[in-house]
N, C-alpha and C. Protein backbone atom coordinates (compact mmCIF):
# COMPACT_ATOMS: atom_id res chain seq x y z
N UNK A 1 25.60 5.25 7.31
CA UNK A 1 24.86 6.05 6.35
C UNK A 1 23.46 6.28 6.90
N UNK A 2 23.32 7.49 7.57
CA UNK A 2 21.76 7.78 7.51
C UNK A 2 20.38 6.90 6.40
N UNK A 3 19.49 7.12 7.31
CA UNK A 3 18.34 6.76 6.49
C UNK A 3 17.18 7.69 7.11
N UNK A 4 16.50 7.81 6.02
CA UNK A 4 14.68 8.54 6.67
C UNK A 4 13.98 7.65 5.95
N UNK A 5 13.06 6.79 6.57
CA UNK A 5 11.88 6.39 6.68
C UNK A 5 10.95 6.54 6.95
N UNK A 6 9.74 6.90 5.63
CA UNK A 6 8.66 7.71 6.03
C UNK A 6 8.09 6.58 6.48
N UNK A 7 6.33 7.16 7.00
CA UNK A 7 5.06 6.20 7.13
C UNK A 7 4.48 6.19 6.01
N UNK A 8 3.75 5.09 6.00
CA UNK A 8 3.34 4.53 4.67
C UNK A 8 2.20 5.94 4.75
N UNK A 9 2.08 6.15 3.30
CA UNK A 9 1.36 7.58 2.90
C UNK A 9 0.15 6.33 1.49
N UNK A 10 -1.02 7.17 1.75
CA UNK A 10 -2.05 6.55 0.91
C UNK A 10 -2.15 6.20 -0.40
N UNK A 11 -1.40 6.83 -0.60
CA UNK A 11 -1.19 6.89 -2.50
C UNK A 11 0.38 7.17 -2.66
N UNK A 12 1.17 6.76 -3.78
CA UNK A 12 2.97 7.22 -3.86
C UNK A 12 2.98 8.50 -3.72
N UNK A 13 1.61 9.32 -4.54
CA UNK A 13 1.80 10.91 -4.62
C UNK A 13 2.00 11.54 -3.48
N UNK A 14 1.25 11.09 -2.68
CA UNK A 14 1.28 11.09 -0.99
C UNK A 14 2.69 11.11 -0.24
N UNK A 15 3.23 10.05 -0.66
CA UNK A 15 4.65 9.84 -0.21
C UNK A 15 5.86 10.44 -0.56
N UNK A 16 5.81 10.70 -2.09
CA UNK A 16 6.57 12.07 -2.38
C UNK A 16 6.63 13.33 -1.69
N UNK A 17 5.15 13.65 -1.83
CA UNK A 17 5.12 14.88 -1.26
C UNK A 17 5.74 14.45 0.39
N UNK A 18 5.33 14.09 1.15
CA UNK A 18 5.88 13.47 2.35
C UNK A 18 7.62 14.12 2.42
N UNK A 19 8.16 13.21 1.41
CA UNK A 19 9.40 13.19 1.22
C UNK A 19 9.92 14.85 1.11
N UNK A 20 9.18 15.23 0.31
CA UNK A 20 9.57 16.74 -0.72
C UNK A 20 9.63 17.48 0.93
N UNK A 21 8.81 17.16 1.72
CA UNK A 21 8.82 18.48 3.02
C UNK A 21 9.60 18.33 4.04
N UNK A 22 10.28 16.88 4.19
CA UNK A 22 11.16 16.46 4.93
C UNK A 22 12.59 17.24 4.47
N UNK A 23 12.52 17.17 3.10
CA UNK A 23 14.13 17.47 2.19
C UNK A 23 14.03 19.46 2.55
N UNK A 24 13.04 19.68 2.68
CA UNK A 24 13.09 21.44 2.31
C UNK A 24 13.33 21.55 3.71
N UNK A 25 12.67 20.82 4.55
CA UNK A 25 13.00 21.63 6.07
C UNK A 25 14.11 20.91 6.71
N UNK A 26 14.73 19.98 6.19
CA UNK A 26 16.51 19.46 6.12
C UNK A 26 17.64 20.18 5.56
N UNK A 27 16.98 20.45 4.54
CA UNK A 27 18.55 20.81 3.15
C UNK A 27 18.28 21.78 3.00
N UNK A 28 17.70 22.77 2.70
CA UNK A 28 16.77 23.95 1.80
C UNK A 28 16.52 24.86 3.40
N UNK A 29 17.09 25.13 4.68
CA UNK A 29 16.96 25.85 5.49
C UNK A 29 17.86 27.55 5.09
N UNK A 30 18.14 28.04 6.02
CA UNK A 30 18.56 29.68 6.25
C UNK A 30 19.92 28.73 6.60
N UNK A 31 20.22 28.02 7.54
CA UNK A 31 21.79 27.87 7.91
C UNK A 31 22.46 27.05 6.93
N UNK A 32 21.96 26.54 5.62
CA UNK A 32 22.68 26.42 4.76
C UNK A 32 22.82 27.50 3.64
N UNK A 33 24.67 27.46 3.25
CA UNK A 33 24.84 28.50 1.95
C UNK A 33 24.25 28.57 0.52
N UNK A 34 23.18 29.53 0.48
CA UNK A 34 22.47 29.61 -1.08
C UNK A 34 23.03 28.92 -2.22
N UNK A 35 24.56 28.47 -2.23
CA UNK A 35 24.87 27.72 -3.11
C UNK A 35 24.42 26.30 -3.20
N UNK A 36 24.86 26.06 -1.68
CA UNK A 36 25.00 24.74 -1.23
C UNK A 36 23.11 24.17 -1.78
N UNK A 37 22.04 24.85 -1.55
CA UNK A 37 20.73 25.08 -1.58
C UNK A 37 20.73 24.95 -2.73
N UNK A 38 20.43 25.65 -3.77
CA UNK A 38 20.35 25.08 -4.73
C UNK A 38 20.65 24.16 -5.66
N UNK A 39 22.33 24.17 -4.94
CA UNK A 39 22.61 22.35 -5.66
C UNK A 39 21.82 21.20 -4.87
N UNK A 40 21.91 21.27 -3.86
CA UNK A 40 20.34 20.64 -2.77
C UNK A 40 19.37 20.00 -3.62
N UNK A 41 18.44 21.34 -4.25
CA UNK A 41 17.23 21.48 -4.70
C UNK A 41 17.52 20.75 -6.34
N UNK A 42 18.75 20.73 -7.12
CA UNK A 42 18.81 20.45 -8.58
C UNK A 42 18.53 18.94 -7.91
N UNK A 43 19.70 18.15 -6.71
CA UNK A 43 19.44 17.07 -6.68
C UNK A 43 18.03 16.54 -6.38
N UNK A 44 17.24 17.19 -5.50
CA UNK A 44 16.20 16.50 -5.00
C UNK A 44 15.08 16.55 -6.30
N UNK A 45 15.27 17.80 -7.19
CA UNK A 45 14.43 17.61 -8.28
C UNK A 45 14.44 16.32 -9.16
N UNK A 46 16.22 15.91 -9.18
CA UNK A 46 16.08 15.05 -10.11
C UNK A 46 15.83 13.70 -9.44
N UNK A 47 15.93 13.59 -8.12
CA UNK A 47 15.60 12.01 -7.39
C UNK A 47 14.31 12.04 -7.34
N UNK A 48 13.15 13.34 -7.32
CA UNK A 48 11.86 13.43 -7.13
C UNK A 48 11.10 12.67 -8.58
N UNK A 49 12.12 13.39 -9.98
CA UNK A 49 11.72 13.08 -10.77
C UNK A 49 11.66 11.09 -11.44
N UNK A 50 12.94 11.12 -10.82
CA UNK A 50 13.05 9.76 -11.28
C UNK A 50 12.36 8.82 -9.97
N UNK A 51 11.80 9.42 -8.69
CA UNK A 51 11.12 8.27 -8.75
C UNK A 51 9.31 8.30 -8.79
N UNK A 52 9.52 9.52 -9.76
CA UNK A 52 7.45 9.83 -9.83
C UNK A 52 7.66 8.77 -11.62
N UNK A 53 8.77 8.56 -12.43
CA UNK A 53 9.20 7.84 -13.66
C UNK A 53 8.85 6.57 -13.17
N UNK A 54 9.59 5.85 -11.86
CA UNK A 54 9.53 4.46 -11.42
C UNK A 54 8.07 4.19 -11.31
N UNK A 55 7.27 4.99 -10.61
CA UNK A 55 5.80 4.62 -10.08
C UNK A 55 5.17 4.75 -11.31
N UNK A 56 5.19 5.98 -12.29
CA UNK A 56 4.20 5.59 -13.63
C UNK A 56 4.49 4.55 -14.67
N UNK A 57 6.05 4.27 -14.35
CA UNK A 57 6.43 3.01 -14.82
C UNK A 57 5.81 1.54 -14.71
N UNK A 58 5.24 1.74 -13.76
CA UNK A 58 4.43 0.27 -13.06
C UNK A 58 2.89 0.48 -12.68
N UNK A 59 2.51 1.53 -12.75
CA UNK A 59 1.06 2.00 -12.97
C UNK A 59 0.80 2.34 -11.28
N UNK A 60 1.50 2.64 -10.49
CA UNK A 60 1.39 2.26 -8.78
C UNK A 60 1.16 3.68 -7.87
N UNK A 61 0.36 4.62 -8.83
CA UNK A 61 0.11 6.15 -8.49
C UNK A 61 -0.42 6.13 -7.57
N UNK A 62 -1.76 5.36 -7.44
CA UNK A 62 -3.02 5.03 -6.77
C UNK A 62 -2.39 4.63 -5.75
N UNK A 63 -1.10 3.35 -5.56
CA UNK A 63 -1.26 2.65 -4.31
C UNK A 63 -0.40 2.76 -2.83
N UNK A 64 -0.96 3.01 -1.60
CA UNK A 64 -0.07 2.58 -0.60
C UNK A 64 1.37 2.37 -0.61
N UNK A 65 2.09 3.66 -0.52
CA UNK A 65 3.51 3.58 -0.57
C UNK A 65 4.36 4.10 0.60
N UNK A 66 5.57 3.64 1.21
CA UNK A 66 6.76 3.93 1.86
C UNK A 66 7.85 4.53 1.36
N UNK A 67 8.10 5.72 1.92
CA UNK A 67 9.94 5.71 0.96
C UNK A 67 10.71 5.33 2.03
N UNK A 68 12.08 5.31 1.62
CA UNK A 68 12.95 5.45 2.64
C UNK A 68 14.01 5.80 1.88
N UNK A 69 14.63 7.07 2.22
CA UNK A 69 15.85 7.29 1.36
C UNK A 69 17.33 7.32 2.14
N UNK A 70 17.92 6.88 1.49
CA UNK A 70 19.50 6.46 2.03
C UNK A 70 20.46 7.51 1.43
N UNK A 71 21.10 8.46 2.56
CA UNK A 71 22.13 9.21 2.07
C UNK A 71 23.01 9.92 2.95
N UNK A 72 23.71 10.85 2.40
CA UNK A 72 24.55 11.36 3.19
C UNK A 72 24.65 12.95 3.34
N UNK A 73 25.55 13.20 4.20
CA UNK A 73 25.57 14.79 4.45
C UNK A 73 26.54 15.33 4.39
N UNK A 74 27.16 16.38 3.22
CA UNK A 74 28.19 16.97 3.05
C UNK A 74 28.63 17.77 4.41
N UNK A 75 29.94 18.47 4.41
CA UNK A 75 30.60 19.17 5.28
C UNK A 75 29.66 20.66 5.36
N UNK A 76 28.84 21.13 4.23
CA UNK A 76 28.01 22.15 4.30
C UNK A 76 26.74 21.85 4.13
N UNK A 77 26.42 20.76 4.61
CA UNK A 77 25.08 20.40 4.49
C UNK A 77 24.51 20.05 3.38
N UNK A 78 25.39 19.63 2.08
CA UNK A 78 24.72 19.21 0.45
C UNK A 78 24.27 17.72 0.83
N UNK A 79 23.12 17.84 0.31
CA UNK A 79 22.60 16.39 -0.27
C UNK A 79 23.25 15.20 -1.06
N UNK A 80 23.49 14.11 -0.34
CA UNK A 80 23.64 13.58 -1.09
C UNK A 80 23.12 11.88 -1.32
N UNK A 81 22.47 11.81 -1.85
CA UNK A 81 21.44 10.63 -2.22
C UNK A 81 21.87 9.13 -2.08
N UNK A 82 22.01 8.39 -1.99
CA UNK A 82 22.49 7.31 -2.26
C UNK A 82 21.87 6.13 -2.25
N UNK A 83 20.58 6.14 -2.60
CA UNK A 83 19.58 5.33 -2.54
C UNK A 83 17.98 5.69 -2.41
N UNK A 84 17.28 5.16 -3.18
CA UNK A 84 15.45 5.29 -2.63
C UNK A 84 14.69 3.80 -2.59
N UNK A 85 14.20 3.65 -1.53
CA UNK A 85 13.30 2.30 -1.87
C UNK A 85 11.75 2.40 -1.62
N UNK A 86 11.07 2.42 -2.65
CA UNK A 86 9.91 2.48 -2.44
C UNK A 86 8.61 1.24 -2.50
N UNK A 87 8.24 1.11 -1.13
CA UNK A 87 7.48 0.08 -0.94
C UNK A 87 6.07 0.35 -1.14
N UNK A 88 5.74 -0.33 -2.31
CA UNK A 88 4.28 -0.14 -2.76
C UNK A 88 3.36 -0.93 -2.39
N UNK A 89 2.65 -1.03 -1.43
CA UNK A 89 1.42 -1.88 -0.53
C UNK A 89 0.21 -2.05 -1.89
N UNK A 90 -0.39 -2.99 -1.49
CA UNK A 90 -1.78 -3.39 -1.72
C UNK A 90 -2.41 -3.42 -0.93
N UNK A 91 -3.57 -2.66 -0.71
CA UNK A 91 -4.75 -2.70 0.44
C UNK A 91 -5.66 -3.67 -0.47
N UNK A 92 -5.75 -5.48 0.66
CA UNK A 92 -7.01 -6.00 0.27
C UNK A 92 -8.14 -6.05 1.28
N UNK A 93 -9.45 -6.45 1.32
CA UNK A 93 -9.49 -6.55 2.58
C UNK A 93 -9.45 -8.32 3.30
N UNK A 94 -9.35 -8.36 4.37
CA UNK A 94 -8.48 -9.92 4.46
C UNK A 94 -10.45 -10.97 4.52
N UNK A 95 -11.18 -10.40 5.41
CA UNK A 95 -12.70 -11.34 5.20
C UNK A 95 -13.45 -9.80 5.20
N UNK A 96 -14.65 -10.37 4.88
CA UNK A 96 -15.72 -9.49 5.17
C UNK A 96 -17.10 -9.98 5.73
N UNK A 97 -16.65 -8.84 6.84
CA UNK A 97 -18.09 -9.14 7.83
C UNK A 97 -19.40 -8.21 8.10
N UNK A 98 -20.32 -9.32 8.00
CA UNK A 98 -21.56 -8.32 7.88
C UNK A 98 -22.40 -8.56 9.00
N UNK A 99 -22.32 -7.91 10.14
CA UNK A 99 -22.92 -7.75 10.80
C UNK A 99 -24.92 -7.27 11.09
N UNK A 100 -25.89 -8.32 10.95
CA UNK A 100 -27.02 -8.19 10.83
C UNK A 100 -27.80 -7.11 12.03
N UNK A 101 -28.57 -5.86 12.17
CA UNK A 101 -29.35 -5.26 13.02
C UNK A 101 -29.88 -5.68 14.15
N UNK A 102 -31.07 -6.78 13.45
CA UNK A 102 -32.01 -7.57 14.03
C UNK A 102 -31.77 -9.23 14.52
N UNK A 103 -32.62 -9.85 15.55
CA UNK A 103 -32.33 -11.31 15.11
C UNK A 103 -33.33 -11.72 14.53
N UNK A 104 -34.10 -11.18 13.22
CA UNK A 104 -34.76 -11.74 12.15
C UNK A 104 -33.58 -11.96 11.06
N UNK A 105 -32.66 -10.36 11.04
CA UNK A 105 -32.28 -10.43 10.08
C UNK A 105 -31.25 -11.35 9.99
N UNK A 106 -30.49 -11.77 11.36
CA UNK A 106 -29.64 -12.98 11.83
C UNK A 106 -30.19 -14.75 11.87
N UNK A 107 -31.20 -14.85 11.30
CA UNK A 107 -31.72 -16.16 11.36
C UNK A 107 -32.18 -16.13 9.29
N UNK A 108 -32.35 -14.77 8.70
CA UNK A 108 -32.28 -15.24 7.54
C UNK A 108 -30.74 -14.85 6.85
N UNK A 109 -30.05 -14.21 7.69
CA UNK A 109 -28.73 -14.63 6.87
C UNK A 109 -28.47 -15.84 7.09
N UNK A 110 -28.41 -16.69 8.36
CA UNK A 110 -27.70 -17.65 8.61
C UNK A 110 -28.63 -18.71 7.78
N UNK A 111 -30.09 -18.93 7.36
CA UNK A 111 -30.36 -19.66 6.19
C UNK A 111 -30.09 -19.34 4.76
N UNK A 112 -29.59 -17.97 4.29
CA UNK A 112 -28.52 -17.71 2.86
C UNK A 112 -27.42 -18.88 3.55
N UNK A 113 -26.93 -18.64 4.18
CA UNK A 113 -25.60 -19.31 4.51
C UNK A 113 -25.58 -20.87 4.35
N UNK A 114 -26.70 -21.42 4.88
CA UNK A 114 -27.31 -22.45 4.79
C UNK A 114 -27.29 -23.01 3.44
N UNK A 115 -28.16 -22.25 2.74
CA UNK A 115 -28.71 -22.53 1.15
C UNK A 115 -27.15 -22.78 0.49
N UNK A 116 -27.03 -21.41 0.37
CA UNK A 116 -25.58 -21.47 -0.17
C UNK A 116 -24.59 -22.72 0.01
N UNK A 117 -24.54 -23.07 1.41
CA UNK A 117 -23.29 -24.63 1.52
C UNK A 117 -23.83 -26.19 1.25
N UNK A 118 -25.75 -25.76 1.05
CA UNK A 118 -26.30 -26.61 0.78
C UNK A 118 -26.37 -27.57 -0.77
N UNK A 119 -25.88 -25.51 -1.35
CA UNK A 119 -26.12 -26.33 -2.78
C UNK A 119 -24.87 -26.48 -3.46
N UNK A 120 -23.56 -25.75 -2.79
CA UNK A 120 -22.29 -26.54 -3.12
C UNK A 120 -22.11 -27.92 -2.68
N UNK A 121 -22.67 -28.41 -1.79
CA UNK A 121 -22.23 -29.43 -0.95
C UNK A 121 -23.41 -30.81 -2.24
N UNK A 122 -24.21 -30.50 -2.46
CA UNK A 122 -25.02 -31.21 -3.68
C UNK A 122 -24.59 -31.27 -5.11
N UNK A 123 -23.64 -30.10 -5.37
CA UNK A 123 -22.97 -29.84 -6.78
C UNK A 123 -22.09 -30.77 -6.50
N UNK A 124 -21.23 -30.98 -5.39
CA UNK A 124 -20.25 -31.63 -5.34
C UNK A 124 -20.44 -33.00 -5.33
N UNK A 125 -21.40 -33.13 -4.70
CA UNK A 125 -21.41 -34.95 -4.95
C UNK A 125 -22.23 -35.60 -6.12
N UNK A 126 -22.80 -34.68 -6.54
CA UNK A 126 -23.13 -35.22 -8.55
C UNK A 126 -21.95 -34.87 -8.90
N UNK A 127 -21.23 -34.25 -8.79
CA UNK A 127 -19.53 -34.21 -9.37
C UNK A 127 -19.26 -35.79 -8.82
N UNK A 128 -18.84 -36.05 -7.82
CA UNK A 128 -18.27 -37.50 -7.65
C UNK A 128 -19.50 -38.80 -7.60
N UNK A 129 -20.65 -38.35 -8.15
CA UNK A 129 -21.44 -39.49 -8.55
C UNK A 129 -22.15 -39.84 -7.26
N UNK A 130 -22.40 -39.11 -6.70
CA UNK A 130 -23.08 -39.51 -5.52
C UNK A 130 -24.53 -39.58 -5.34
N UNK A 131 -25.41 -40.40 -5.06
CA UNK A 131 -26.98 -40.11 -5.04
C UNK A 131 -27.38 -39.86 -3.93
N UNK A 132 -28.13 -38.67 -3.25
CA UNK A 132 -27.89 -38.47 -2.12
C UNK A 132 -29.14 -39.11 -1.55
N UNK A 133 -30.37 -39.55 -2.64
CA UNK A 133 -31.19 -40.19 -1.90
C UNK A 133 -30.67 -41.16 -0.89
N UNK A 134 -29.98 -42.22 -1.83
CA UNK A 134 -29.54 -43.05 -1.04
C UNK A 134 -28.95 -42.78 0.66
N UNK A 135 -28.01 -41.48 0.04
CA UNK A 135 -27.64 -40.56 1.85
C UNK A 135 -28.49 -40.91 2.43
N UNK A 136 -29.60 -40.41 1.94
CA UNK A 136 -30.95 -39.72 3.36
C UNK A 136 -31.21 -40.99 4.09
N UNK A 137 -31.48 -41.95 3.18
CA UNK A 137 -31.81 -43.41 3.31
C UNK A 137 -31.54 -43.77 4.97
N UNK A 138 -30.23 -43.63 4.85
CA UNK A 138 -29.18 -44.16 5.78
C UNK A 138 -29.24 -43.92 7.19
């Protein structure tokens, strides 16, 4: 059984349409019979429709999607469907890096950085009862 697998397209709307131009310049050509074509086109309307239903179903308009549709090919070239899977991505970003201009501006980020692990690292040990005078002591 054939398959077409698009590339992931930015948004599902994206990926439909994707899909929709693959199916017209496949099914919907001159060397298929005007009949055959429009029964083509009833099907792809209604697989288009039911899967723009699935995505507002789950709120997933906005996100990073794949299709891949599974089907077959009549003796005159009719469509015939037999599957859609649509993979809906999340773009997070994985760290974020901030790259400083200057090395002023690289010696006062790296004391934010400082401060910052300074004063978790002090929250944490009045959490487990710790006096850090005593630390310094030592």
């Amino acid at each position: 059984m054939p398959e077409q697998r698009f590339r992931i397209a930015p948004t599902s709307r994206g990926a439909i349409f994707r899909a929709k131009r693959w199916f017209y310049a496949t099914f919907y050509t001159k060397n298929i019979p005007p009949e055959v074509r429009e029964e083509n086109k009833k099907v792809w309307t209604e697989l288009a429709r039911r899967m723009v239903e699935e995505i507002n179903k789950y709120g997933y308009a906005e996100n990073p999607t794949r299709i891949t549709i599974k089907y077959e090919t009549g003796s005159k070239g009719e469509f015939k469907p037999s599957s859609v899977i649509l993979e809906v991505m999340s773009m997070e970003p994985l760290k974020k890096i901030v790259i400083p201009a200057t090395a002023e501006a690289v010696i006062e980020e790296e004391k934010a950085e400082l401060l910052k692990h300074l004063e978790e690292l002090m929250k944490k040990a009045k959490e487990l009862g710790i006096d850090l005078r005593e630390v310094i002591k030592k």
